[in-house]
Protein backbone atom coordinates (compact mmCIF):
# COMPACT_ATOMS: atom_id res chain seq x y z
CA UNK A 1 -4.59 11.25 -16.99
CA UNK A 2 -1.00 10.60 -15.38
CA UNK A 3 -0.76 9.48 -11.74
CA UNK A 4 2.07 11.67 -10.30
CA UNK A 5 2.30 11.19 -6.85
CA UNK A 6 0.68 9.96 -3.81
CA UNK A 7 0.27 11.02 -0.20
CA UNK A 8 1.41 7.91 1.14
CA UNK A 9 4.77 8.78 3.69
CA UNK A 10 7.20 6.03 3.32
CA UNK A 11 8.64 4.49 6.82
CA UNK A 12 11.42 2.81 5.18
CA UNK A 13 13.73 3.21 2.19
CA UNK A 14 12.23 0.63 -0.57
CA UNK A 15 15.32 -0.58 -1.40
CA UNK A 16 13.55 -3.90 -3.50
CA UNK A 17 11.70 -1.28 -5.68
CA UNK A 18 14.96 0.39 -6.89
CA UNK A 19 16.83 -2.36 -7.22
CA UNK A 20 14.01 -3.72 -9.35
CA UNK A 21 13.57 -0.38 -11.44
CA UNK A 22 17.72 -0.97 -11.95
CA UNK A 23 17.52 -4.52 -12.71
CA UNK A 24 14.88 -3.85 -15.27
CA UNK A 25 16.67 -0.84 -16.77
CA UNK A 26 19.87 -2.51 -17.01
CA UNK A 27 18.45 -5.23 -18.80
CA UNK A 28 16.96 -3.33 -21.17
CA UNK A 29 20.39 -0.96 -21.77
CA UNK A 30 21.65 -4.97 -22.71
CA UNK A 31 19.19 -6.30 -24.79
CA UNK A 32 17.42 -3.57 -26.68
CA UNK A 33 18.42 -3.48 -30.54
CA UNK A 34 15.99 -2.67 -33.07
CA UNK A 35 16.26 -3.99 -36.39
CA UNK A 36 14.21 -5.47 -38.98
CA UNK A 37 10.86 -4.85 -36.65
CA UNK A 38 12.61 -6.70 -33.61
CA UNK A 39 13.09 -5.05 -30.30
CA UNK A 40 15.73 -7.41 -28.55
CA UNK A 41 18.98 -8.86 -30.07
CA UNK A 42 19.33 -12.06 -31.28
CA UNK A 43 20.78 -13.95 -27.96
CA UNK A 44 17.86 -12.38 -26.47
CA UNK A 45 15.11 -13.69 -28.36
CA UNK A 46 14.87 -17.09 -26.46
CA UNK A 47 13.64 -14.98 -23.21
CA UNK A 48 10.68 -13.27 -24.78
CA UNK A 49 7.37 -15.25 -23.86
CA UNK A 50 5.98 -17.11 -27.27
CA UNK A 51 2.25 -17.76 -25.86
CA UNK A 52 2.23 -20.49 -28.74
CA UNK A 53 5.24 -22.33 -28.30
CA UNK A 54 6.67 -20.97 -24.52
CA UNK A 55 9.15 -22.62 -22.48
CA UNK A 56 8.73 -22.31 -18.70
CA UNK A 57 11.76 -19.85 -18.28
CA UNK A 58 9.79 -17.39 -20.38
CA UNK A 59 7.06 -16.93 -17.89
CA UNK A 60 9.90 -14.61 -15.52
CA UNK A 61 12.45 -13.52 -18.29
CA UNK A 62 10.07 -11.59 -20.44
CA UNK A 63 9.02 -9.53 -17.74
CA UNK A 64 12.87 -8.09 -17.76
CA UNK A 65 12.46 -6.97 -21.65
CA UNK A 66 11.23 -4.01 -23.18
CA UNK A 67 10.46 -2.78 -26.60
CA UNK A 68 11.41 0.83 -26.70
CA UNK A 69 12.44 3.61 -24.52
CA UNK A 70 8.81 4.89 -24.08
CA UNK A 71 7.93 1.17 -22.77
CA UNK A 72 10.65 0.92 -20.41
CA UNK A 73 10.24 4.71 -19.13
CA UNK A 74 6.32 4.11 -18.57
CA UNK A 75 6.34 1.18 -16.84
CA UNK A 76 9.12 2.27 -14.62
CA UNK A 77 7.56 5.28 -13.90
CA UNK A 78 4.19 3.72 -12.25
CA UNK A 79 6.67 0.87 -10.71
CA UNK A 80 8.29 4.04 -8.59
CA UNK A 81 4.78 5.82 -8.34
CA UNK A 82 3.32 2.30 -6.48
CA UNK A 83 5.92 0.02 -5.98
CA UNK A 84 7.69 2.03 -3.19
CA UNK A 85 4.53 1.98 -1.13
CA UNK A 86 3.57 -1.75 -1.82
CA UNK A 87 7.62 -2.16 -0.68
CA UNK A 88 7.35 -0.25 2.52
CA UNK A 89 4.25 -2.32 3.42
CA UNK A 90 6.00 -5.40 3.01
CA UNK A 91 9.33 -5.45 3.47
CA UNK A 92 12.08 -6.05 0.63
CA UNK A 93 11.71 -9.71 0.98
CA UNK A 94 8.48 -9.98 0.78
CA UNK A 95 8.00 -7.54 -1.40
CA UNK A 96 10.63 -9.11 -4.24
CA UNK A 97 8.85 -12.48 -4.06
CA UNK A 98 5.67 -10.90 -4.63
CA UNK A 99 6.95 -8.96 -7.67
CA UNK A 100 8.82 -11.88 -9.20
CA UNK A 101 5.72 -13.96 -8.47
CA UNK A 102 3.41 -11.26 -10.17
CA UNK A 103 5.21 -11.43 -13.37
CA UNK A 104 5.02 -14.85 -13.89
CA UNK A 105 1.17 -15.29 -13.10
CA UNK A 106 0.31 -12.55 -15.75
CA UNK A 107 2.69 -14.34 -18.06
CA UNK A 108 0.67 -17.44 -17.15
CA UNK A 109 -3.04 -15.54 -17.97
CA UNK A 110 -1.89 -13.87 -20.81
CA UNK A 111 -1.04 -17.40 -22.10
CA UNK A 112 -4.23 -18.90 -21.51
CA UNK A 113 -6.53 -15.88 -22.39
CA UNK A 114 -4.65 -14.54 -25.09
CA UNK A 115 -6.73 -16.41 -27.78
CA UNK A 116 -9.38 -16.37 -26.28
CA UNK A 117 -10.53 -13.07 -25.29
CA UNK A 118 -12.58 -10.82 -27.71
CA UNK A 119 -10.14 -8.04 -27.47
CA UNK A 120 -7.22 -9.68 -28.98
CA UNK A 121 -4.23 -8.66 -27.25
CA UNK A 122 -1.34 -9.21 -29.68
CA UNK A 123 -1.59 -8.99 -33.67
CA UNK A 124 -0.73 -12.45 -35.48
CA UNK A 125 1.99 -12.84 -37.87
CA UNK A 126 0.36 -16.31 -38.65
CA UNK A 127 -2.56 -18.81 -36.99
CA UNK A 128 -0.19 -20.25 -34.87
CA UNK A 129 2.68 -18.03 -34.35
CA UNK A 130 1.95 -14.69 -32.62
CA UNK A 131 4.91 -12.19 -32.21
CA UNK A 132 6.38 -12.22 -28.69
CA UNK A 133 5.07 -10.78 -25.15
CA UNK A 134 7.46 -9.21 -23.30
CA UNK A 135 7.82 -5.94 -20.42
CA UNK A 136 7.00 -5.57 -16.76
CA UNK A 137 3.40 -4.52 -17.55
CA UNK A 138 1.90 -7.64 -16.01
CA UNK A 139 3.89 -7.37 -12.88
CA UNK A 140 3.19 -3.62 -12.73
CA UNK A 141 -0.32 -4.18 -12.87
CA UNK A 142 -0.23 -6.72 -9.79
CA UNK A 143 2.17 -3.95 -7.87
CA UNK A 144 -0.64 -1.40 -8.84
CA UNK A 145 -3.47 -3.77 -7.68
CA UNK A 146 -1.82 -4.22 -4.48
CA UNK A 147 -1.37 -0.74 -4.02
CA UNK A 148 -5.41 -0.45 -4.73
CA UNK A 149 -6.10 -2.85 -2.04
CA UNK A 150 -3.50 -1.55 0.89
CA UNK A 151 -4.42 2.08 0.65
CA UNK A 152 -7.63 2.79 -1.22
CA UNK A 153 -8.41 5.72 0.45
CA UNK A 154 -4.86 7.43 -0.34
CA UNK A 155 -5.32 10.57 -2.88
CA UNK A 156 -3.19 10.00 -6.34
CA UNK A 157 -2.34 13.40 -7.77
CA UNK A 158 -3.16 12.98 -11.30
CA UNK A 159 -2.04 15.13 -13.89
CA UNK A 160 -4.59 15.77 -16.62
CA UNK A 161 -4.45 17.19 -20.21
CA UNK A 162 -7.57 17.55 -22.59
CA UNK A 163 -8.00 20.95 -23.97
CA UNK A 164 -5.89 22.63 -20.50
CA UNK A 165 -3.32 20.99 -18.20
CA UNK A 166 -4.06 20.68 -14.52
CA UNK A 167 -3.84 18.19 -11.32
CA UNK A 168 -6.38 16.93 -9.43
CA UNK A 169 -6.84 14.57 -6.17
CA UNK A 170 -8.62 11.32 -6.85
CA UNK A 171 -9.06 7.91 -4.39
CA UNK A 172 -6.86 5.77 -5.11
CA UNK A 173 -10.08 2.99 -5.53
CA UNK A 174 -11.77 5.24 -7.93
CA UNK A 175 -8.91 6.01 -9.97
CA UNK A 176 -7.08 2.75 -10.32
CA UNK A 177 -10.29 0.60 -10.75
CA UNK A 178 -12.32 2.66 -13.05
CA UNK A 179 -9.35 4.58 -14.92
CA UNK A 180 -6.28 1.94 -15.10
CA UNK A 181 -8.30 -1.36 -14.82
CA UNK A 182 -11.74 -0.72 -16.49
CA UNK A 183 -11.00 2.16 -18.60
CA UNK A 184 -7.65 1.56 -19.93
CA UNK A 185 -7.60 -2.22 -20.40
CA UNK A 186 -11.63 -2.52 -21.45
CA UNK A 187 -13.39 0.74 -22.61
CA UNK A 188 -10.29 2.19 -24.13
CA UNK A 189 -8.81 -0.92 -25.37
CA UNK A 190 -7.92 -1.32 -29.28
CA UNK A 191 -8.07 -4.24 -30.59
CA UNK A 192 -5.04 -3.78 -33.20
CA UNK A 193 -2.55 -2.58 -30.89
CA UNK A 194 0.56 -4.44 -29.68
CA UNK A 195 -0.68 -4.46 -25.71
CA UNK A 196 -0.58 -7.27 -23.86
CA UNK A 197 -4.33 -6.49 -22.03
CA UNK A 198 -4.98 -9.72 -21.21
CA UNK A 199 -1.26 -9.81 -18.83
CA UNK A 200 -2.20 -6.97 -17.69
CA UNK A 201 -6.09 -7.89 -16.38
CA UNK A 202 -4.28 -11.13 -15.12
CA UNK A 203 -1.20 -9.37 -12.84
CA UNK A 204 -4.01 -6.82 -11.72
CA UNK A 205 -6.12 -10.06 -10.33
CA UNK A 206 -3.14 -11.01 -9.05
CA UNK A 207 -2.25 -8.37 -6.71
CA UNK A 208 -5.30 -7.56 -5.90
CA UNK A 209 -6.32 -11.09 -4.83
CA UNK A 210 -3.62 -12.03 -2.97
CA UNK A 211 -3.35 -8.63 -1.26
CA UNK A 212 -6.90 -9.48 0.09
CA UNK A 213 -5.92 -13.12 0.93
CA UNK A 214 -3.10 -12.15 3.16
CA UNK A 215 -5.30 -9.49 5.00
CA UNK A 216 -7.92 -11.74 5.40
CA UNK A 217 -5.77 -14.39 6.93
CA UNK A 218 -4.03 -11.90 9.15
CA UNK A 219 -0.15 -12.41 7.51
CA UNK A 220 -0.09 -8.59 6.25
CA UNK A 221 -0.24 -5.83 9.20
CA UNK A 222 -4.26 -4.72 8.99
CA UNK A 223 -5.13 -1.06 8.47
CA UNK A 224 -8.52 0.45 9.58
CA UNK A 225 -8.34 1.92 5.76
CA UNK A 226 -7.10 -1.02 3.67
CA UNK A 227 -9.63 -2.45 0.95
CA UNK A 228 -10.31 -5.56 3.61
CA UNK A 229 -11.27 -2.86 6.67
CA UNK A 230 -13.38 -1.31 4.16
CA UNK A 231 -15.40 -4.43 3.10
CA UNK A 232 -15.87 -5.59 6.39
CA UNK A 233 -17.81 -2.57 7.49
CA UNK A 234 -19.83 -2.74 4.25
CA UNK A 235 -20.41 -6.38 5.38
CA UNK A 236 -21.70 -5.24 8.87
CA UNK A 237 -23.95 -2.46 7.59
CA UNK A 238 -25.32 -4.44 5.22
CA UNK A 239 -25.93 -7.60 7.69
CA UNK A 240 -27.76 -4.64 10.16
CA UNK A 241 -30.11 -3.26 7.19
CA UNK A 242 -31.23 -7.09 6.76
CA UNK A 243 -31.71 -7.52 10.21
CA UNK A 244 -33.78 -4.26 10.74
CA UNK A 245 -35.61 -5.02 7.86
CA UNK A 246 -36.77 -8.35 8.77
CA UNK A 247 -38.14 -7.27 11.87
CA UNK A 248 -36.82 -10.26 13.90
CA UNK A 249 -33.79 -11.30 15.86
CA UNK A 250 -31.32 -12.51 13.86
CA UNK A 251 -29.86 -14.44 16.46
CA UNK A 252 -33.23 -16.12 16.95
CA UNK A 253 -34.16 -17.47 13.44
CA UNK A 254 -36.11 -14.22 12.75
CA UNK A 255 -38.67 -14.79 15.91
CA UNK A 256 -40.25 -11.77 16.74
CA UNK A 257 -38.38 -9.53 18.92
CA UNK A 258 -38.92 -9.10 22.46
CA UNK A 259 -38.62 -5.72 23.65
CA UNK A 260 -36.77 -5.28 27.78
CA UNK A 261 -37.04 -2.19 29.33
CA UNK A 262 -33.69 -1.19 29.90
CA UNK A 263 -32.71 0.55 33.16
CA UNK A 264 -31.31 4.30 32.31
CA UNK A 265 -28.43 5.38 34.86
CA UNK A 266 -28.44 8.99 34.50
CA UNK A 267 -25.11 10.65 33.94
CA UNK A 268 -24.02 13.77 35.67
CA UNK A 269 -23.74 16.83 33.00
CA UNK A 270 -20.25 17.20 33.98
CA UNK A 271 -19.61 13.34 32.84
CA UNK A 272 -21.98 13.78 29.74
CA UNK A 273 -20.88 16.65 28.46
CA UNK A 274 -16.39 15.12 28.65
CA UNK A 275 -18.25 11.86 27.01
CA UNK A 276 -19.18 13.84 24.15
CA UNK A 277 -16.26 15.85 23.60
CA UNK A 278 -14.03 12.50 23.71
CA UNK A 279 -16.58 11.19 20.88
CA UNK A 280 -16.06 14.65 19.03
CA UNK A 281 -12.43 14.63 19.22
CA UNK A 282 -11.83 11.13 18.36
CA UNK A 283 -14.45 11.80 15.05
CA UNK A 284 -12.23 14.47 14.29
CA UNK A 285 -9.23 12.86 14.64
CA UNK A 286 -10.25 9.49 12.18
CA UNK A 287 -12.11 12.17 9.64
CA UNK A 288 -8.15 13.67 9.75
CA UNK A 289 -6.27 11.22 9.07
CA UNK A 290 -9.13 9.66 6.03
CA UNK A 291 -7.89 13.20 4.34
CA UNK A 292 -4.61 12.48 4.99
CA UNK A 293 -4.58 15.67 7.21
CA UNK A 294 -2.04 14.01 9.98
CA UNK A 295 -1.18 17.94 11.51
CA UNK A 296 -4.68 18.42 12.24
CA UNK A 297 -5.24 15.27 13.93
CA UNK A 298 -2.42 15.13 15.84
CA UNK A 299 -3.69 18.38 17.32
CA UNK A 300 -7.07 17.16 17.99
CA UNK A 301 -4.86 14.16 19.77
CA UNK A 302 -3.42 16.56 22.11
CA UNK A 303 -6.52 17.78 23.10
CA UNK A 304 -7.75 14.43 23.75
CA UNK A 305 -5.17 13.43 25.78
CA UNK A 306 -5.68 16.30 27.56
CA UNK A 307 -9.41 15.42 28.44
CA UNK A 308 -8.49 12.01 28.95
CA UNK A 309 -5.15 10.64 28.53
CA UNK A 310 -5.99 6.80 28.91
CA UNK A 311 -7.62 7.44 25.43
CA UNK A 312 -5.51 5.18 22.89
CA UNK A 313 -5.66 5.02 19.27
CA UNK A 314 -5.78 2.27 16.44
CA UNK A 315 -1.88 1.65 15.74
CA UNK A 316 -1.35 3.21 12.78
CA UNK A 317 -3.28 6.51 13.43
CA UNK A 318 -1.31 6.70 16.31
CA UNK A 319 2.10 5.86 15.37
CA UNK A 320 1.35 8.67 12.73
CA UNK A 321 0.23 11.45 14.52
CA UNK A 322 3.28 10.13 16.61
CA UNK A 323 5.71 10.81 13.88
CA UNK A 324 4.25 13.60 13.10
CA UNK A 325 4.53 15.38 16.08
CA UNK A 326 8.40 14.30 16.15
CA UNK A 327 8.99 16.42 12.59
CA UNK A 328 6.85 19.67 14.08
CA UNK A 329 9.36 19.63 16.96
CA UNK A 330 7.14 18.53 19.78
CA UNK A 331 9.28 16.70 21.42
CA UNK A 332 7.19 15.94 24.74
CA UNK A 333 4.38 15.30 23.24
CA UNK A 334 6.01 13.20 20.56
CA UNK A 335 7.33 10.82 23.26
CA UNK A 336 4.33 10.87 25.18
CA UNK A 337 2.61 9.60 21.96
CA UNK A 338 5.34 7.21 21.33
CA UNK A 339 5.28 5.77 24.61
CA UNK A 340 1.72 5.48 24.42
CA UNK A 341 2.32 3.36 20.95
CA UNK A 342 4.59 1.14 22.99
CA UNK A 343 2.51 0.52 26.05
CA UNK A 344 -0.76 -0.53 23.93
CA UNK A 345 1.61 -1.96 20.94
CA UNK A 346 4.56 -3.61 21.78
CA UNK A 347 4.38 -6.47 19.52
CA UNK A 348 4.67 -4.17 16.32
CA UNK A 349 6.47 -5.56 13.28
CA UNK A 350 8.88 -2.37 13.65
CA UNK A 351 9.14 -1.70 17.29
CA UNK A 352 12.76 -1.27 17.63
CA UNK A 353 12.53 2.04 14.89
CA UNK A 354 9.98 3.37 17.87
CA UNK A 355 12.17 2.61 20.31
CA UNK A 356 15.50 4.37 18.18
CA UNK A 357 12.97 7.52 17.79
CA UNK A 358 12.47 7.66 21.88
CA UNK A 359 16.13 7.60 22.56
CA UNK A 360 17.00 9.82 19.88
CA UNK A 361 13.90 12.27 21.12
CA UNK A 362 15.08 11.50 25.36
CA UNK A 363 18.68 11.74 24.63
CA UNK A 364 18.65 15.20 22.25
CA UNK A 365 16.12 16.96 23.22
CA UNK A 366 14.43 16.22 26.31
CA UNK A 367 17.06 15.81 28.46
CA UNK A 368 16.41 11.92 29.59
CA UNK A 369 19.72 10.06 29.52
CA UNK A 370 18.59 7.37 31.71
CA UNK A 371 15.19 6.31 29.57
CA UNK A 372 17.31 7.42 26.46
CA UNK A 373 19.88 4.02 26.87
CA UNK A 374 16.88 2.09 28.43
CA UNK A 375 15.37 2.14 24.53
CA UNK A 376 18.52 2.34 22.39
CA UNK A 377 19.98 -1.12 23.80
CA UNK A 378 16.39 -2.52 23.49
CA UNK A 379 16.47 -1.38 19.67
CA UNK A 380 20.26 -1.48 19.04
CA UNK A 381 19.75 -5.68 18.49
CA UNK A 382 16.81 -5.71 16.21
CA UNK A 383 17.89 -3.01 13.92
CA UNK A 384 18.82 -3.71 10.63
CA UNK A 385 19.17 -0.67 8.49
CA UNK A 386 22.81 0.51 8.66
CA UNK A 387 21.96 4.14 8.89
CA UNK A 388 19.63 3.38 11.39
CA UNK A 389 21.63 1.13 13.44
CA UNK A 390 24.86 3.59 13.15
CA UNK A 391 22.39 6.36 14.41
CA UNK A 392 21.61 3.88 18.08
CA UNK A 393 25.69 3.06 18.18
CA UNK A 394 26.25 6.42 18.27
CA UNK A 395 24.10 7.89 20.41
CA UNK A 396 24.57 5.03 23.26
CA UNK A 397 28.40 5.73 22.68
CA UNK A 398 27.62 9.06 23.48
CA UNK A 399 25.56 8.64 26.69
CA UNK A 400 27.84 5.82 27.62
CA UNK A 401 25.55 2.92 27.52
């Protein structure tokens, strides 16, 4: 079962991902020589991670070797499958850090479990010499892992082959926790192969911890559908079952409740009947966007706004339905959506790439000069992608601001 694409839309070019991919493949082109049952030439030997007798510069350098073309292609391939996403969500920095930091903690694990796990991950030449770790697998993992945690709900098109060849849809959770993590590095595992389980297991707690950390602790944007989102409402509903099971107030060390009549103000059908549509509408437009449906929620988001336009969105779902009704060519409504993001969201990480897409939208195709410059100087300083920014210059050149 091969993971061939997801339905993730990137917002951003992951530049750190390729340059990684290129890094790794370029080292490989340089060090890969097979002779006598090595993979890596002789000057290259040193950088290979010797769990037995490592020196700390092994811990990063191995991840940067690879022992055949199959290893380098595989492990590049799920590095471009889930690396561009994890890269989009945080930012090349970010993003490189984490990588770099990945590959050295599953070096670290796969040193100190390597010998003692009961699936042994490495054959021995001798008792104390074991032949060399080395490849991004670890750091892949911890990419993967992270990609687990920021979009669990995401569908991975897997591509299957048993006695026919077909794709199917799968959660990302389900897939890459029972088929990658469980299946492939537990179940499946054989105990005479030359895989490095153990690195992997340890870059996959990696990622996935420290993906949960940073959501916890508020220094990654939050998603109403990241793995964090997802265990706080399992949290809640399982705090409410206790609650309503122990027949008490659990505000008042269990005491019995005390039931208050409370005073029903009637409302008028008219009222009642908008009240439920708005609840219908906004249902539809979160069960939408779980199946990655953005089209049809962004027209049940039209129709809301028509019932009630002070309705407002979490900030992704809306900055989505947003860009999507910029590519369907809705211009008004697009910017209406847009400026609705900005009024309710101002202090997003990426405000100024709104505020490019509302003077691009005012300035070609709605006929707004005025508001069109108002937004372009506001994003023309905090721009930093040289397309981007070369799109703002040009279009305030144009207009004259």
């Amino acid at each position: 079962m091969l993971p061939i694409r997801t339905n993730v839309s990137l917002r951003q070019t992951p530049y750190a991902n390729y340059a990684l991919i290129a890094i790794n493949v370029l080292a490989f082109l340089l060090t890969y020589y097979p002779h006598e049952g090595v993979a890596v030439r002789n000057w290259a030997d040193k950088l290979q991670l010797y769990p037995a007798m490592w020196r700390y510069w092994q811990f990063l350098t191995y991840a940067f070797l690879h022992g055949g073309f199959m290893h380098i292609i595989g492990n590049m391939f799920f590095l471009y499958i889930f690396g561009n996403n994890v890269n989009d969500k945080l930012g090349n920095t970010k993003y490189t850090m984490f990588y770099l930091l990945a590959a050295i903690s599953s070096g670290i694990g796969h040193t100190a479990l390597a010998g003692q796990t009961a699936v042994q991950p490495i054959p021995m030449t001798d008792m104390f010499y074991p032949v060399p770790t080395l490849g991004a697998s670890g750091a892949v993992a911890a990419v993967t892992g992270a990609f687990l945690v920021l979009y669990p709900k995401t569908l991975i098109t897997v591509l299957y082959f048993f006695f026919f060849i077909g794709t199917i849809e799968l959660p990302a959770l389900w897939f890459i926790a029972l088929k990658m993590i469980i299946l492939d590095n537990y179940v499946a595992a054989d105990p005479s192969a030359a895989v490095a389980y153990t690195a992997h297991l340890s870059g996959y707690a990696f990622g996935i911890g420290v993906m949960l950390v940073c959501l916890a602790m508020g220094w990654l944007e939050r998603s109403q559908f990241d793995l964090w989102a997802l265990i706080e409402r399992w949290n809640r509903r399982r705090e409410y079952r206790g609650s309503v099971k122990q027949q008490g107030d659990p505000f008042v060390g269990g005491r019995q409740r005390r039931h208050a009549r409370a005073k029903v103000v009637p409302q008028a059908p008219e009222q009642a009947e908008k009240e439920a549509t708005i609840q219908k509408l906004r249902k539809e437009i979160s069960t939408r966007l779980l199946q990655r449906n953005v089209s049809t929620a962004a027209e049940a988001y039209l129709e809301l706004m028509k019932i009630d336009s002070a309705q407002v969105l979490a900030r992704q779902p809306l900055l989505d339905i947003a860009n999507n009704l910029a590519s369907s060519s809705k211009s008004a409504e697009s910017a209406d959506a847009y400026e609705n993001f900005l009024a309710h969201y101002s202090s997003y990480e990426h405000v100024e790439q709104v505020r490019l897409m509302l003077g691009v939208l005012y300035a070609r195709y709605l006929d707004r000069p005025a508001e069109a410059i108002k937004h372009l100087r506001q994003a023309v300083d905090r721009l930093r992608d040289p397309g981007q920014l070369q799109m703002c210059r040009t279009e305030l050149d144009r207009l004259g601001g």
